[in-house]
Protein backbone atom coordinates (compact mmCIF):
# COMPACT_ATOMS: atom_id res chain seq x y z
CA UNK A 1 -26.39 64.62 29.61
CA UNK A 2 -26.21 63.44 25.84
CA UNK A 3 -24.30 65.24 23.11
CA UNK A 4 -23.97 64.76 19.38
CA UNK A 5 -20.57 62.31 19.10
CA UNK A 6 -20.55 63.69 15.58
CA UNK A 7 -22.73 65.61 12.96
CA UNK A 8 -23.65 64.45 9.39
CA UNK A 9 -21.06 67.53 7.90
CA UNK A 10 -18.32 65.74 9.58
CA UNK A 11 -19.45 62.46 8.28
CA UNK A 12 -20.03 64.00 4.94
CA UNK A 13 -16.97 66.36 4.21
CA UNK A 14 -14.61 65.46 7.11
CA UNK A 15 -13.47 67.33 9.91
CA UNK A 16 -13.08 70.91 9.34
CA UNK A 17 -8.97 71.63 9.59
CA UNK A 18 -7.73 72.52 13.04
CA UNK A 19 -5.92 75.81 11.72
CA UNK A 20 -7.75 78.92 13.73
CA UNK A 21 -5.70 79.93 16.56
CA UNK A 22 -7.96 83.01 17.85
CA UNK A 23 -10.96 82.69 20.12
CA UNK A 24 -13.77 84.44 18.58
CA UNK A 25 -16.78 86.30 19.93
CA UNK A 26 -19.55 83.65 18.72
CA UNK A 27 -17.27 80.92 20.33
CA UNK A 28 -16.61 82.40 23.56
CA UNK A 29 -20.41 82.99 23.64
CA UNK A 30 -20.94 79.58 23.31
CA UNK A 31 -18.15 78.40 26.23
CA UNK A 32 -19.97 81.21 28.52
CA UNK A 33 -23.24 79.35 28.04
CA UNK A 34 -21.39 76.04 28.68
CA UNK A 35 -20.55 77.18 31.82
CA UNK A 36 -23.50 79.32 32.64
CA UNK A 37 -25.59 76.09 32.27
CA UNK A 38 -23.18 74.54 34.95
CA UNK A 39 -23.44 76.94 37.34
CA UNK A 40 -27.41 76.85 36.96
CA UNK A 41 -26.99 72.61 37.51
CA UNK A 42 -24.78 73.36 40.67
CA UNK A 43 -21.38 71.58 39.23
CA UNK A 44 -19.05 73.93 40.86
CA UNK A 45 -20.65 73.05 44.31
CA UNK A 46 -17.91 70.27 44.90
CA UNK A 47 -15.35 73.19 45.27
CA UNK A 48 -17.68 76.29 46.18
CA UNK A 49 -20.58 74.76 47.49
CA UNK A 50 -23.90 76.51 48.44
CA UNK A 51 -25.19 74.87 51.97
CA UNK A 52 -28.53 73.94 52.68
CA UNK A 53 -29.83 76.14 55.58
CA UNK A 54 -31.30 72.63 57.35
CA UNK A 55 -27.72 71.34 57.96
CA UNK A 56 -25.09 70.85 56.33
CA UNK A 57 -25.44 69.31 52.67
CA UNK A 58 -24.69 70.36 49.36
CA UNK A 59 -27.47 71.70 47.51
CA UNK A 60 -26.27 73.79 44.98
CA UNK A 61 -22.92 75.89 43.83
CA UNK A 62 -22.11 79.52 45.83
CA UNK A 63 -21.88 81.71 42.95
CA UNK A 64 -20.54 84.82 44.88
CA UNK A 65 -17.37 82.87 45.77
CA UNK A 66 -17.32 80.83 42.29
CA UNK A 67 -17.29 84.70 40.69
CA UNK A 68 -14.67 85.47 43.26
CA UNK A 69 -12.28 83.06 42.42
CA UNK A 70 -12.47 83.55 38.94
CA UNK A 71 -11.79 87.77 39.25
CA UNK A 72 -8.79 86.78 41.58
CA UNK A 73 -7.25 83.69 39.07
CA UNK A 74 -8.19 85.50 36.03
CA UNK A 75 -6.75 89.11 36.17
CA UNK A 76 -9.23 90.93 33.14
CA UNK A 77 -11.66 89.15 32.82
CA UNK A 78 -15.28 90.10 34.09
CA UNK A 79 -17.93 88.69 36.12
CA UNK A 80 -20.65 88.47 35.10
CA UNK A 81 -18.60 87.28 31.87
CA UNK A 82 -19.25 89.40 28.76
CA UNK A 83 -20.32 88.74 25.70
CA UNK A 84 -21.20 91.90 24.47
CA UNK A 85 -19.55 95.46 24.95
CA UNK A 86 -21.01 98.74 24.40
CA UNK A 87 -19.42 100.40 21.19
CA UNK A 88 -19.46 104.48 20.76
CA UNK A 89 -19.72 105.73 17.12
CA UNK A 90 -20.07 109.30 17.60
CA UNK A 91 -23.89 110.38 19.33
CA UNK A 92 -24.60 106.63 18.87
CA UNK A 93 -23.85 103.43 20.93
CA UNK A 94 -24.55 99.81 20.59
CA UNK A 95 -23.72 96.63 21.98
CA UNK A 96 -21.00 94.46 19.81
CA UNK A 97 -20.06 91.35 20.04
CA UNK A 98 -16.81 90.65 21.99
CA UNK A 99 -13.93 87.91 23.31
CA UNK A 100 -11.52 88.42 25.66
CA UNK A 101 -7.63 87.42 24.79
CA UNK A 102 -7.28 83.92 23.50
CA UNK A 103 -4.80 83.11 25.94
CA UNK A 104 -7.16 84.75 29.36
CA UNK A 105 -10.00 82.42 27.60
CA UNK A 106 -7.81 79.55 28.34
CA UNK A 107 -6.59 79.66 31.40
CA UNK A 108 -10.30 80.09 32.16
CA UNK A 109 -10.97 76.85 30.70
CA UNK A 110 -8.64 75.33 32.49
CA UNK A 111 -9.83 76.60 35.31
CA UNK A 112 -13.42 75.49 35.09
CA UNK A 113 -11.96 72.07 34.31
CA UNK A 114 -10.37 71.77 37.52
CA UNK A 115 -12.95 73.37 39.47
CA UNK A 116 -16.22 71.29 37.79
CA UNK A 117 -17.67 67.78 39.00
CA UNK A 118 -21.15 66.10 37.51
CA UNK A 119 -24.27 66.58 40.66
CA UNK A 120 -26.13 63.96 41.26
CA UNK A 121 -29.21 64.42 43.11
CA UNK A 122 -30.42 63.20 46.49
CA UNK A 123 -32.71 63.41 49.00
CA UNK A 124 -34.97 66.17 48.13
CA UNK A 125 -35.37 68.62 50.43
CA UNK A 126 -39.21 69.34 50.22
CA UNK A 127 -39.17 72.71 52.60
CA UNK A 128 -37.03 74.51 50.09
CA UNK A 129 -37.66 72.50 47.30
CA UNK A 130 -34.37 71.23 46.23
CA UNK A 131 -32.33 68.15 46.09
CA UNK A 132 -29.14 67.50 48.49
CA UNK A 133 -26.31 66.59 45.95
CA UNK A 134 -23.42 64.71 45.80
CA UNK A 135 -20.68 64.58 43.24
CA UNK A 136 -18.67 62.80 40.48
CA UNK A 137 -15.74 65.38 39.57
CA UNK A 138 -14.00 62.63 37.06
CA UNK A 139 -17.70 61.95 35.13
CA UNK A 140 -18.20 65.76 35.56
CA UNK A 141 -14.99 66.80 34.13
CA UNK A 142 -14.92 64.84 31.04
CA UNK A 143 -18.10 66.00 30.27
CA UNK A 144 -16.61 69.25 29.90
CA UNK A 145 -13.40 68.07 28.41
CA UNK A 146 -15.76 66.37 25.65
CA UNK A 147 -17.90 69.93 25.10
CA UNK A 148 -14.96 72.19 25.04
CA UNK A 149 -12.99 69.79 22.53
CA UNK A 150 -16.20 69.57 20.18
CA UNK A 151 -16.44 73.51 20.78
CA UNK A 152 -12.97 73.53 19.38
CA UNK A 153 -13.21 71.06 16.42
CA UNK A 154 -16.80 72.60 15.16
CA UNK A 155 -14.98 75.78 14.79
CA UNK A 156 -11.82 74.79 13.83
CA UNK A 157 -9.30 76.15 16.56
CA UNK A 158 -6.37 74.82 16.84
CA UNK A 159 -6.10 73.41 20.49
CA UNK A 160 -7.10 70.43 22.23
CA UNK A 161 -7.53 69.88 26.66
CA UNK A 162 -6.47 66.76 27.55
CA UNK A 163 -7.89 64.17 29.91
CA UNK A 164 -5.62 66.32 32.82
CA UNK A 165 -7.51 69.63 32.13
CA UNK A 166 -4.53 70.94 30.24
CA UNK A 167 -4.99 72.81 26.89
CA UNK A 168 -2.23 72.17 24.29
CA UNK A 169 -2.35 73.69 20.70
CA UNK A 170 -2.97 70.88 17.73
CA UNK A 171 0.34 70.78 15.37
CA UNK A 172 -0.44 71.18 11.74
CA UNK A 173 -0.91 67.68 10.07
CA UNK A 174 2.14 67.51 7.89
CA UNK A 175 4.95 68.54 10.48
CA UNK A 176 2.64 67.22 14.01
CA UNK A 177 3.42 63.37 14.27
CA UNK A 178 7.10 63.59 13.34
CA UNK A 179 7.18 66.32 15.90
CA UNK A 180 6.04 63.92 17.88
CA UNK A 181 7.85 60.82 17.44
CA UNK A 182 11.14 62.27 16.34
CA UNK A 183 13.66 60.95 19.01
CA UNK A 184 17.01 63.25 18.53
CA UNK A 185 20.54 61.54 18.35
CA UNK A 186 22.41 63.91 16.57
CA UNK A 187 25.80 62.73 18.94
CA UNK A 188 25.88 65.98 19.95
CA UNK A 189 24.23 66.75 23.43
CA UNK A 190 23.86 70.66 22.98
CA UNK A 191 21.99 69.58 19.58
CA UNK A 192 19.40 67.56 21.00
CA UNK A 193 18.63 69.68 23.94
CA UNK A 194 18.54 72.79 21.81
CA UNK A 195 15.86 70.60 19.29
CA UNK A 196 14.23 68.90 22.27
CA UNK A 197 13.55 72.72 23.88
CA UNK A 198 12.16 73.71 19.93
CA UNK A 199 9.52 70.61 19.93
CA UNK A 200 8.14 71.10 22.96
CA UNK A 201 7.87 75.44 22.96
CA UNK A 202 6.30 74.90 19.30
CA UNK A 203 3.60 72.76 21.13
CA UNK A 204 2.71 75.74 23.55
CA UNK A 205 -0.27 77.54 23.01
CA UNK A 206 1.69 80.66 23.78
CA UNK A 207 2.58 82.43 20.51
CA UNK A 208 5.58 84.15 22.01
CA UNK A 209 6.98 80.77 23.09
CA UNK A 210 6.04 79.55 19.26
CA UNK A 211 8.13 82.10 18.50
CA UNK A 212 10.63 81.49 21.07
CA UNK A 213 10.37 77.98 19.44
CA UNK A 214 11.62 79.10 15.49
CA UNK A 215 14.38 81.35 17.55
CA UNK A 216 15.94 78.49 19.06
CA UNK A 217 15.68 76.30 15.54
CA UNK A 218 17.42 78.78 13.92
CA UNK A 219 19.96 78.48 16.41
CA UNK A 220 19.91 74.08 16.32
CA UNK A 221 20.33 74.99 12.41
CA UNK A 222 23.95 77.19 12.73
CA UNK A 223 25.03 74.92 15.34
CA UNK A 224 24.06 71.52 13.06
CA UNK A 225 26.24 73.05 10.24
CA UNK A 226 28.96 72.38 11.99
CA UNK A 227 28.77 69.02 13.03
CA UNK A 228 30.66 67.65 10.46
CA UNK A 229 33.21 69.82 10.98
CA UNK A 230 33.51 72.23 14.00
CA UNK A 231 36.31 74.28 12.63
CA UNK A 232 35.26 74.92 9.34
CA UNK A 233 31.54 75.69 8.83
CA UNK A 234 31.81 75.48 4.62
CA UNK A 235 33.45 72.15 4.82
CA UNK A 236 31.16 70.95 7.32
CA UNK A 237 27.47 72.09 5.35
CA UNK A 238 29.43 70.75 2.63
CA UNK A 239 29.75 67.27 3.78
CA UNK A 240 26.57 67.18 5.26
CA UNK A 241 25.17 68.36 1.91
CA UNK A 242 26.93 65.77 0.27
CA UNK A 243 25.38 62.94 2.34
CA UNK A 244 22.01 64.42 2.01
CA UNK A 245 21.85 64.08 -1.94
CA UNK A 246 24.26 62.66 -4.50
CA UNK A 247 22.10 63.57 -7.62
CA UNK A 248 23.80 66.65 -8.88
CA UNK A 249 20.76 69.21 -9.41
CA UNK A 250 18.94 68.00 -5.85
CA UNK A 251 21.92 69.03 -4.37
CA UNK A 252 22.06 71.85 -5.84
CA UNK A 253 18.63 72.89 -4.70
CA UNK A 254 19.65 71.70 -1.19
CA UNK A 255 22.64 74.10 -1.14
CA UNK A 256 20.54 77.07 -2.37
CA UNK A 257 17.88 76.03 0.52
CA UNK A 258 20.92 76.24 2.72
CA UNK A 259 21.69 79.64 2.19
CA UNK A 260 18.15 80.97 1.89
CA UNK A 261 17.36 79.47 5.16
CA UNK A 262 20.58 81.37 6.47
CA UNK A 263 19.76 84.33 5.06
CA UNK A 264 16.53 84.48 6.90
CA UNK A 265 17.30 83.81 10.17
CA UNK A 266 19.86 86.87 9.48
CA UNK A 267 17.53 89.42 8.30
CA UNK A 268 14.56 88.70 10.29
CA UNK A 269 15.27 89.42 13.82
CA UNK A 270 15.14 85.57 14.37
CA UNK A 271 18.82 85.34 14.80
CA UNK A 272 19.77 88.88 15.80
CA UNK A 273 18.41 91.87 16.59
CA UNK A 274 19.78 94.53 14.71
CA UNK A 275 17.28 97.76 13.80
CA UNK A 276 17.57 97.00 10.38
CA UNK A 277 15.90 93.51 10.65
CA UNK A 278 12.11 92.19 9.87
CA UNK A 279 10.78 91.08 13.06
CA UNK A 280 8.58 87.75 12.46
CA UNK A 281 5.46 88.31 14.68
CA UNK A 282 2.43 86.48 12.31
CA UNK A 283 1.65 83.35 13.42
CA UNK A 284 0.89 81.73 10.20
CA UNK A 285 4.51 83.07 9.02
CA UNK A 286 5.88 81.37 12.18
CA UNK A 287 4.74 78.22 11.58
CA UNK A 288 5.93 78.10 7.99
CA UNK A 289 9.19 79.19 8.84
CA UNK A 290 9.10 76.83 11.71
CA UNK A 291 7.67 73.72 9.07
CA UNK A 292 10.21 74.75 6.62
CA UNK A 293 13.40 74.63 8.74
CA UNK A 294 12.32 71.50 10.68
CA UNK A 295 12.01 69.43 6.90
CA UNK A 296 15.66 70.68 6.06
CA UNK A 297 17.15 69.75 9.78
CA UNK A 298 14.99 66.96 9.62
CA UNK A 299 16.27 65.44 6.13
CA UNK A 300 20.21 66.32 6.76
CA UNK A 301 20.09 64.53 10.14
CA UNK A 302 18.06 61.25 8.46
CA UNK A 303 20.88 61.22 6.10
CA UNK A 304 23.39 61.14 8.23
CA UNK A 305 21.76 59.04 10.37
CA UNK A 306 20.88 60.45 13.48
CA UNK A 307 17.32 61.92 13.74
């Protein structure tokens, strides 16, 4: 099967930016024919195969116990897999287009990755008039890999499935590689752990364990201010300030960063969870928060040597 490595946009004007983090309808439309176009091939046959009635080869994929599987791994989502649902408006009613939860689309990804294998035709079976078939589940699979990745870049989504089947979100650009290659010696243990558990929830695809993720930074941040000097937190920032920036009006602007950054882990039910606070739920405002509290711990532990 040949694809299109790239089209002449892309070449043009670049890829589009990897920012969307919702499946929509038109999308998921497009994965179900992915798949539908699969089953119609016979690449799930490897792992629900469809017998021919002359023995015992492989000629095709058992759809009833594909579908099956699918209801049983995939609580809520429907077989035959919609695309459409029917939408009252008063005495009217009309089909609209329609997505299941980003997160259900997933899994099923993932699960047609690790259930798909490239056929490759046989001996054909003149009587019923189809080919026995054999199967390459590493050629099939990246086959699929490569669609659903495309899928994902065309439209901009923010996640990428990896050469094991796994789906992982794509980090914005300006905070992704030094999440990435930032090693953390802060010579303090509890620290690192605490920022180690931050890089790799913020990764998830999960937005409650994104979330989880700026939580737990906001905690790395209180317990960093301290470093310096465990029993007293305003000396401590204050030295740490100090060795971040010796140009007066920098650190200035560092100290007022400081305290804003305090301030909203306070009020904003990252911290605490008082009634009175803002909860943080968007996740556009969770990564910002997340990007903006990562620079700061980021710069204060470069100057003081131990990021």
């Amino acid at each position: 099967m040949s694809f299109v490595n790239d089209y002449f946009s892309d070449r043009e004007n670049g890829p589009r930016a990897r920012t969307e983090q919702v499946i929509s309808p038109p999308v998921w439309a497009g994965l179900v024919a992915t798949v539908q176009a699969l089953i119609n091939s016979g690449a799930f046959g490897l792992r629900f195969p469809d017998r021919c009635r002359d023995g015992q080869a492989v000629c095709g994929c058992d759809a009833d116990a594909l579908a099956a599987a699918v209801i049983a791994e995939m609580p809520g989502l429907a077989w035959p897999l919609e695309t459409t649902r029917m939408v009252e408006d008063g005495f009217l009613s009309q089909h609209e287009p329609f997505a299941p939860d980003t997160l259900l689309i997933l899994d099923f990804i993932e699960f047609v990755f690790a259930s798909v294998a490239k056929p490759i035709p046989g001996k054909h079976h003149d009587f019923f008039s189809h080919h026995h078939l054999t199967f390459d589940q590493q050629s099939g699979q990246e086959e699929f890999r490569a669609t659903v990745n495309r899928i994902f870049s065309r439209n901009g989504l923010a996640f990428e499935m990896l050469s094991t089947g796994r789906i992982v979100r794509v980090l914005p650009l300006v905070l992704g590689e030094d999440l990435k290659r930032t090693l953390f010696r802060t010579g303090d243990r509890t620290l690192d752990n605490m920022l180690e558990e931050c890089r790799a929830k913020f990764s998830e695809r999960n937005p409650l364990l994104r979330r989880e993720a700026l939580e737990r930074l906001w905690d790395a941040w209180e317990r960093l201010k301290s470093l310096a000097d465990p029993g007293d937190k305003k000396r401590s920032i204050k030295v740490i300030l100090d060795a971040a920036a010796a140009e007066p009006s920098l650190r200035a602007r560092l100290e007022e960063e400081a305290k804003e950054l305090t301030g909203i882990g306070n009020s904003h039910l990252i911290r605490h969870s008082e009634v009175t606070q803002v909860p943080v739920i968007d996740v556009d405002q969770v990564d910002y928060l997340f990007h903006r509290l990562f620079a700061m711990i980021q710069l204060l532990l470069r100057k003081k040597g131990t990021a």
